[in-house]
Protein backbone atom coordinates (compact mmCIF):
# COMPACT_ATOMS: atom_id res chain seq x y z
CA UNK A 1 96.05 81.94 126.50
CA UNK A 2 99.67 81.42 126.47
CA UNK A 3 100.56 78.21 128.50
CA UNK A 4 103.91 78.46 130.91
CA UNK A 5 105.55 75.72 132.60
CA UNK A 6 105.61 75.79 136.50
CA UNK A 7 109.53 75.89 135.96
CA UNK A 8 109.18 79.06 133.93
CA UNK A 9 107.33 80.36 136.08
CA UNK A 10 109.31 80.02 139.03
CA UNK A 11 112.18 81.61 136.65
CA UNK A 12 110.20 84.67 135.90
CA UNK A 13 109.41 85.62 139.75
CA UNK A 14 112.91 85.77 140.01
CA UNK A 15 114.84 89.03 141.24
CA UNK A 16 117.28 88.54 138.60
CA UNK A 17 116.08 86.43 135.47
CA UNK A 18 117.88 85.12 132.50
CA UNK A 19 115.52 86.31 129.42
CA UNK A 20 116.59 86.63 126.18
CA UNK A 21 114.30 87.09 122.85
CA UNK A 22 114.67 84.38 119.67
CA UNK A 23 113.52 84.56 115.97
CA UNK A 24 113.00 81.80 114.20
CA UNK A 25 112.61 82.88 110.61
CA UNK A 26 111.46 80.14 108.17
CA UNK A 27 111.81 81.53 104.30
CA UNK A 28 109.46 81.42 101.89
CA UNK A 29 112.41 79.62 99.90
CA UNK A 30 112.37 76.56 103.07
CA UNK A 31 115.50 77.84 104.93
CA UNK A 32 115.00 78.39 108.25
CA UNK A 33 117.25 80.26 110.38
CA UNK A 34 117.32 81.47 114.21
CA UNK A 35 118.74 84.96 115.49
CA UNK A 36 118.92 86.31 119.37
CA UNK A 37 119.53 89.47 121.19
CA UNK A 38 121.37 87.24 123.38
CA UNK A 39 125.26 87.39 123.77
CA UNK A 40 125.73 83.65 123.23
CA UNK A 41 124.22 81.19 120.66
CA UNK A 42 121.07 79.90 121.71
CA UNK A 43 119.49 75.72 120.52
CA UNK A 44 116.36 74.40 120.96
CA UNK A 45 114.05 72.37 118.50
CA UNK A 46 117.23 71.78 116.55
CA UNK A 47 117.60 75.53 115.52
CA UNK A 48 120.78 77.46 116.48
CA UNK A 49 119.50 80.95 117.26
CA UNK A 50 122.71 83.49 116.39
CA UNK A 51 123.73 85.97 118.61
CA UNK A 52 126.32 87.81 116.05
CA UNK A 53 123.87 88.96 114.49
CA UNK A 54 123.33 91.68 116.12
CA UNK A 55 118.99 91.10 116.27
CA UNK A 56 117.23 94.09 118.53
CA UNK A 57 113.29 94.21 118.95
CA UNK A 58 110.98 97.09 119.14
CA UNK A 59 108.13 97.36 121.71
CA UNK A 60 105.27 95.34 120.06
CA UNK A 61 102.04 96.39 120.10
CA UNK A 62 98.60 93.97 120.55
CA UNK A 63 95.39 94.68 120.34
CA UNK A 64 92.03 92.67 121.77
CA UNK A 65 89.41 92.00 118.64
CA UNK A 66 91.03 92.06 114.81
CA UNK A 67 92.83 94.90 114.18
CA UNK A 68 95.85 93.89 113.09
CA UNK A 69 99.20 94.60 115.58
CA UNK A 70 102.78 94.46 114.82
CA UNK A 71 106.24 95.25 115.76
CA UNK A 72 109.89 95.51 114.62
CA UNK A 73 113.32 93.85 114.76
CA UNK A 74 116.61 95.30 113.77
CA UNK A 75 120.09 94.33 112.90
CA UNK A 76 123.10 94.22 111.62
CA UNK A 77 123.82 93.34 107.69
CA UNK A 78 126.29 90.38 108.57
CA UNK A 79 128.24 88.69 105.57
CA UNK A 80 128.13 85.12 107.15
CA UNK A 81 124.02 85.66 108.41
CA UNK A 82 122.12 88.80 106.51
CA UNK A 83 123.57 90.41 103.33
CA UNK A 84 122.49 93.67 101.66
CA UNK A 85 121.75 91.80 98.40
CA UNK A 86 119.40 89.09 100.31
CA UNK A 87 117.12 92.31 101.39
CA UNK A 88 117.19 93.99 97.81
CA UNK A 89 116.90 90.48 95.93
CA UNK A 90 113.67 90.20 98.53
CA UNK A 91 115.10 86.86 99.65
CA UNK A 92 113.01 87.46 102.96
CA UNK A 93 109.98 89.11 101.93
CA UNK A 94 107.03 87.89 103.60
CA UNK A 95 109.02 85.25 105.30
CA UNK A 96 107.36 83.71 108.68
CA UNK A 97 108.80 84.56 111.98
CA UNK A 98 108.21 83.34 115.20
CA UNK A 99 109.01 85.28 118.50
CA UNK A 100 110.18 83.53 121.48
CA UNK A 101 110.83 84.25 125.31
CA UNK A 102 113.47 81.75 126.23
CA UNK A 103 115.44 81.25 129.52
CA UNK A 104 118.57 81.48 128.18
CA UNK A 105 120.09 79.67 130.76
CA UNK A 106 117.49 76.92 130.46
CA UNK A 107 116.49 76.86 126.98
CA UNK A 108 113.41 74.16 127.39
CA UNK A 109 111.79 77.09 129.72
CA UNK A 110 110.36 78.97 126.31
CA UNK A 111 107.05 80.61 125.73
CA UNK A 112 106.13 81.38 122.09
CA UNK A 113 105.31 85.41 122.00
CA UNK A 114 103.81 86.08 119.03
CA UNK A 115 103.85 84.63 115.39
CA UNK A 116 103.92 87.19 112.65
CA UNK A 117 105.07 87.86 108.79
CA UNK A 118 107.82 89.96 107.40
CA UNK A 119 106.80 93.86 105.87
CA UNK A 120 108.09 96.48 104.99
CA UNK A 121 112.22 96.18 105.17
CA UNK A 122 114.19 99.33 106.00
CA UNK A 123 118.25 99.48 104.80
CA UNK A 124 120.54 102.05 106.11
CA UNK A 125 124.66 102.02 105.61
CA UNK A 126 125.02 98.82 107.93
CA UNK A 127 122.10 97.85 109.44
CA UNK A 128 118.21 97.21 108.71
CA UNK A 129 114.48 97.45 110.27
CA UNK A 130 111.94 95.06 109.42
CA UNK A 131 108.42 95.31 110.11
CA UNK A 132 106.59 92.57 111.64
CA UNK A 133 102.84 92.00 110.68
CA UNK A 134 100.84 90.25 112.74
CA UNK A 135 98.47 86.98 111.46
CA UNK A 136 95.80 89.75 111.99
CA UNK A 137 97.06 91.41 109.03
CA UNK A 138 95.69 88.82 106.68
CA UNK A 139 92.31 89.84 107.57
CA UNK A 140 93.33 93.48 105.70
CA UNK A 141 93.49 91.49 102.53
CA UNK A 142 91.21 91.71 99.78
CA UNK A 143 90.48 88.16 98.54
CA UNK A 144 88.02 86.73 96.44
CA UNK A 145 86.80 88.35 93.09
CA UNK A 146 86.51 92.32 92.12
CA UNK A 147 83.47 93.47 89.96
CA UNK A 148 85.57 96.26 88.28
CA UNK A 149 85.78 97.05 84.52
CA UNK A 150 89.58 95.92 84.73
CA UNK A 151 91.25 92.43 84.40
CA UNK A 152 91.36 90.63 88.00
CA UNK A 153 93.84 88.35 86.45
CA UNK A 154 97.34 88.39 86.55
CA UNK A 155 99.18 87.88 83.01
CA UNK A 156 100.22 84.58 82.62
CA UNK A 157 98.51 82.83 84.87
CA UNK A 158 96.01 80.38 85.34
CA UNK A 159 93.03 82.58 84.96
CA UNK A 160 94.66 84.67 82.34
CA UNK A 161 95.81 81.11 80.32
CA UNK A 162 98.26 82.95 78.34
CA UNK A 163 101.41 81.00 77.46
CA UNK A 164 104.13 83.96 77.80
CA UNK A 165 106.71 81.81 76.81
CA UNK A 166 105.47 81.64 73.32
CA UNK A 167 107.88 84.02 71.00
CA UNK A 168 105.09 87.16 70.39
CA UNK A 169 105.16 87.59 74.08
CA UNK A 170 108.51 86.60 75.73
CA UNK A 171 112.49 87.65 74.25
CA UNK A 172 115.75 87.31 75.27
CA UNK A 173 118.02 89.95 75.43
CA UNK A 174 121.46 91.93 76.15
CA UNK A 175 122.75 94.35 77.66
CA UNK A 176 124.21 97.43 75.22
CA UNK A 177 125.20 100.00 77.11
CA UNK A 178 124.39 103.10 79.55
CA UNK A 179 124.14 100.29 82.47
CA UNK A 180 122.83 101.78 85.83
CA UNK A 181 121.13 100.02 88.37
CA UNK A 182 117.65 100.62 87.01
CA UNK A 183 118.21 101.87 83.04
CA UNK A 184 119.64 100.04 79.96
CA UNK A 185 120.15 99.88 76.91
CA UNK A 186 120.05 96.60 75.35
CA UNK A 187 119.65 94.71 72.04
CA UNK A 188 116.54 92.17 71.61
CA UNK A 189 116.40 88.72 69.75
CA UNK A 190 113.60 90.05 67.94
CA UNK A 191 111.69 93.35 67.08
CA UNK A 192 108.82 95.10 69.29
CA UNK A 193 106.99 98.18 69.08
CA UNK A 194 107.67 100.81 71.96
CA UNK A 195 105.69 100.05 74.70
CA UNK A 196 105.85 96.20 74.19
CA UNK A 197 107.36 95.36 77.49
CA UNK A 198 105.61 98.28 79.62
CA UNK A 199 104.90 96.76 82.68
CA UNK A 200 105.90 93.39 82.02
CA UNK A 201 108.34 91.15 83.97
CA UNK A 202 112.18 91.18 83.29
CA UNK A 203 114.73 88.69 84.41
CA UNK A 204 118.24 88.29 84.72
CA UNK A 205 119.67 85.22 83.76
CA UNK A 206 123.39 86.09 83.67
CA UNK A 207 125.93 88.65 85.22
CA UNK A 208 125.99 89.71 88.87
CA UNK A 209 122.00 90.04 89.12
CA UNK A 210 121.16 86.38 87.60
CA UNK A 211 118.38 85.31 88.83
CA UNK A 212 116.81 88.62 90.15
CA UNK A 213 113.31 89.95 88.23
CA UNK A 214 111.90 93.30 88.09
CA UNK A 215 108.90 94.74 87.00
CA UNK A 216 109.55 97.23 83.64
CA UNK A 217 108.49 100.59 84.46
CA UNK A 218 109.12 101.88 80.71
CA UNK A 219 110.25 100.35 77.57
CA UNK A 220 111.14 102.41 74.56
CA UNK A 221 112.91 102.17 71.31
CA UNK A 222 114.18 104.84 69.46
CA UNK A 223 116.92 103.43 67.76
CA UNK A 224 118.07 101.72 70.17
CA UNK A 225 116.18 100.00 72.92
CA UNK A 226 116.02 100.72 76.49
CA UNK A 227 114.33 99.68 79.15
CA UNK A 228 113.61 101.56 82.63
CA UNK A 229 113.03 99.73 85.51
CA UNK A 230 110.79 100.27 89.05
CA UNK A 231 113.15 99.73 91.53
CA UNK A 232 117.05 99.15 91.53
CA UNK A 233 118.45 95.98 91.86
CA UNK A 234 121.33 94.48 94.08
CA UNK A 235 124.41 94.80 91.96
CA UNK A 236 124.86 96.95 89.37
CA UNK A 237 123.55 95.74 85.79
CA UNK A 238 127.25 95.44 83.34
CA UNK A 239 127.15 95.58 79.58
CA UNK A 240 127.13 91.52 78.32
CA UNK A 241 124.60 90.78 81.19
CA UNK A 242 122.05 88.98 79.56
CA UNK A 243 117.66 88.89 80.65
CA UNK A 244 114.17 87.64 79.49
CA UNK A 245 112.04 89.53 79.77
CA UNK A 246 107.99 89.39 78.98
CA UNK A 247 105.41 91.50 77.89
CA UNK A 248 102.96 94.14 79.70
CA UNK A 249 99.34 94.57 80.09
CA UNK A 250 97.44 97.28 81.34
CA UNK A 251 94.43 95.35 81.98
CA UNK A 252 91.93 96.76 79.60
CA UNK A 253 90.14 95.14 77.30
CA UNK A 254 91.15 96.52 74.17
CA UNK A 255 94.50 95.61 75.41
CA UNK A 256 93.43 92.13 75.81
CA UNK A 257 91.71 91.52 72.41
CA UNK A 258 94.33 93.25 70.35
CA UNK A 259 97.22 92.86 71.77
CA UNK A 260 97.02 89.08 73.08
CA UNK A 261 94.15 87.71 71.06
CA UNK A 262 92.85 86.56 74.89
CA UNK A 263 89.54 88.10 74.94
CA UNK A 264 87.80 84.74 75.82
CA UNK A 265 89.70 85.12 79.05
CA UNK A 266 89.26 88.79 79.84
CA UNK A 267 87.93 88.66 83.50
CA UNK A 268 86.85 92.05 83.68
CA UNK A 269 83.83 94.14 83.39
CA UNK A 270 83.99 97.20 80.84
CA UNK A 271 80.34 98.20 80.08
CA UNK A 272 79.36 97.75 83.88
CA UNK A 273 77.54 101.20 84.59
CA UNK A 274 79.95 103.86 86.29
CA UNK A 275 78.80 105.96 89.34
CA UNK A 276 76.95 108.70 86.57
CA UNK A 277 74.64 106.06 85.59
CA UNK A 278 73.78 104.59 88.87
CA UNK A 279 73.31 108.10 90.52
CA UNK A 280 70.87 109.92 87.84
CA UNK A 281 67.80 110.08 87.55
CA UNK A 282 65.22 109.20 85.07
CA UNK A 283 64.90 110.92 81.97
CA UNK A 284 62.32 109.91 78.60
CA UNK A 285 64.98 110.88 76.35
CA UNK A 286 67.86 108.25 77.90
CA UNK A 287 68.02 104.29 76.65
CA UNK A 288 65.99 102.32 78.14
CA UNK A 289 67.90 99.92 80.99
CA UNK A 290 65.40 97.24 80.60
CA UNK A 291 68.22 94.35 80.52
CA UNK A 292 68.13 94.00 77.05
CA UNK A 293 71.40 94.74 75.28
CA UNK A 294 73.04 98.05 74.43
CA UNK A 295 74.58 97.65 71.69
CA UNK A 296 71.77 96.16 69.39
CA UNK A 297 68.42 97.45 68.46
């Protein structure tokens, strides 16, 4: 239960009140701004909440057991606050906000609304929407481990225990030609099949986009090398701009033995039995499932 001050109290069972809503926003990056739908800056707990920005909230929605609520806040894209290339570099994805009822007039007279995550981000011409997840929303999660013939693990990391900045997996590159925002045509430090980099992770390190990583949707080479990527990125990519980029797995275990010499680390299951198996019934002339293995005699 939320607990209000007798002072705020008194404010609320006014006639006329002095409300106004604040967002503190704390990056996953440790910045921490505030924002208000108020016409007038806002302080408390040494935060300056902005009112230029232009911040407008939705009606939220709450729920009694688990089911996960949410809401939304709008604004304007502001040079000197919010920036188009912030949202599309996903400078404040998942970032924490917090929701506040403040007496504008009397900013210690506060009462904290609701604490939630940030979704799903919507960009029109000068303005955006972002989706506010409730904590609830963690319990929609899958965590722990998946008994599924695919790799759990993520390339790379420290279940996989593949170094990917060892040369067979990880090149530098530049850009050739036939720049858009999401296909290129570059020329790599070394040579790869087609199909190397499928899937893998590529990085700016130069140019307008330095910095900024994608995920490669397609990597060919016939003759010369291009690579196509999943979603556009904030500026567009110029011929010089240089990128390392990393290899792809599927996940399979062939994949993981041939390809990366990993098998030792494969965390998936491929001979578990598939839905045919489990769902048939006995027959004389079928192996017998005793435990024993399947692939001796």
């Amino acid at each position: 239960m939320r607990q209000i001050s007798a002072d705020f109290a008194t404010a609320l069972a006014r006639t006329v009140t002095t409300l106004c809503h604040c967002w503190r926003v704390a990056r996953r990056d440790g910045v921490v701004q505030g924002f208000t739908d108020h016409d007038s800056d806002v302080t408390f707990s040494s935060v300056t909440f902005a009112a230029a920005s232009g911040f407008d909230a939705s009606d939220t929605e709450a729920t009694l057991g688990l089911s996960a609520g949410g809401g939304e806040v709008s604004g304007a894209l502001s040079s000197d606050v919010l920036s188009e290339d912030h949202l599309a570099d996903g400078v404040w994805d998942g970032a924490s906000v917090e929701v506040w009822l403040v007496n504008w007039s009397a900013p210690e007279q506060r009462v904290l609304l609701d604490v939630a995550t940030i979704g799903e981000v919507r960009r029109s011409e000068f303005a955006f929407t972002a989706e506010l997840r409730s904590v609830a929303s963690y319990l929609d999660q899958e965590t722990g481990l998946l008994f599924q013939r695919l790799c759990s693990a993520d390339l790379g990391d420290a279940r996989c225990k593949l170094a990917l900045t060892a040369p067979d997996f990880a090149c530098d590159g530049t850009v050739l030609a036939g720049a858009t925002q999401i296909v290129f045509a570059a020329s790599l430090e070394r040579a790869y099949e087609s199909g190397f980099f499928t899937g893998g992770k590529l990085t700016f390190t130069s140019g307008a986009n330095s910095g900024a990583s994608c995920q490669v949707k397609d990597h060919t080479v016939a003759g010369d090398v291009s690579f196509l990527l999943w979603t556009p990125l904030a500026h567009a990519i110029a011929i010089g701009d240089r990128f390392t980029v990393t290899a792809g797995c599927d996940k399979t275990l062939a994949t993981c033995r041939h390809k990366f010499n990993n098998i030792a680390n494969h965390r998936g299951f491929p001979h578990m039995p598939g839905n045919d198996i489990i769902i048939s019934y006995p027959n004389s002339n079928d192996p017998i499932f005793d435990g024993g293995s399947l692939f001796s005699s």
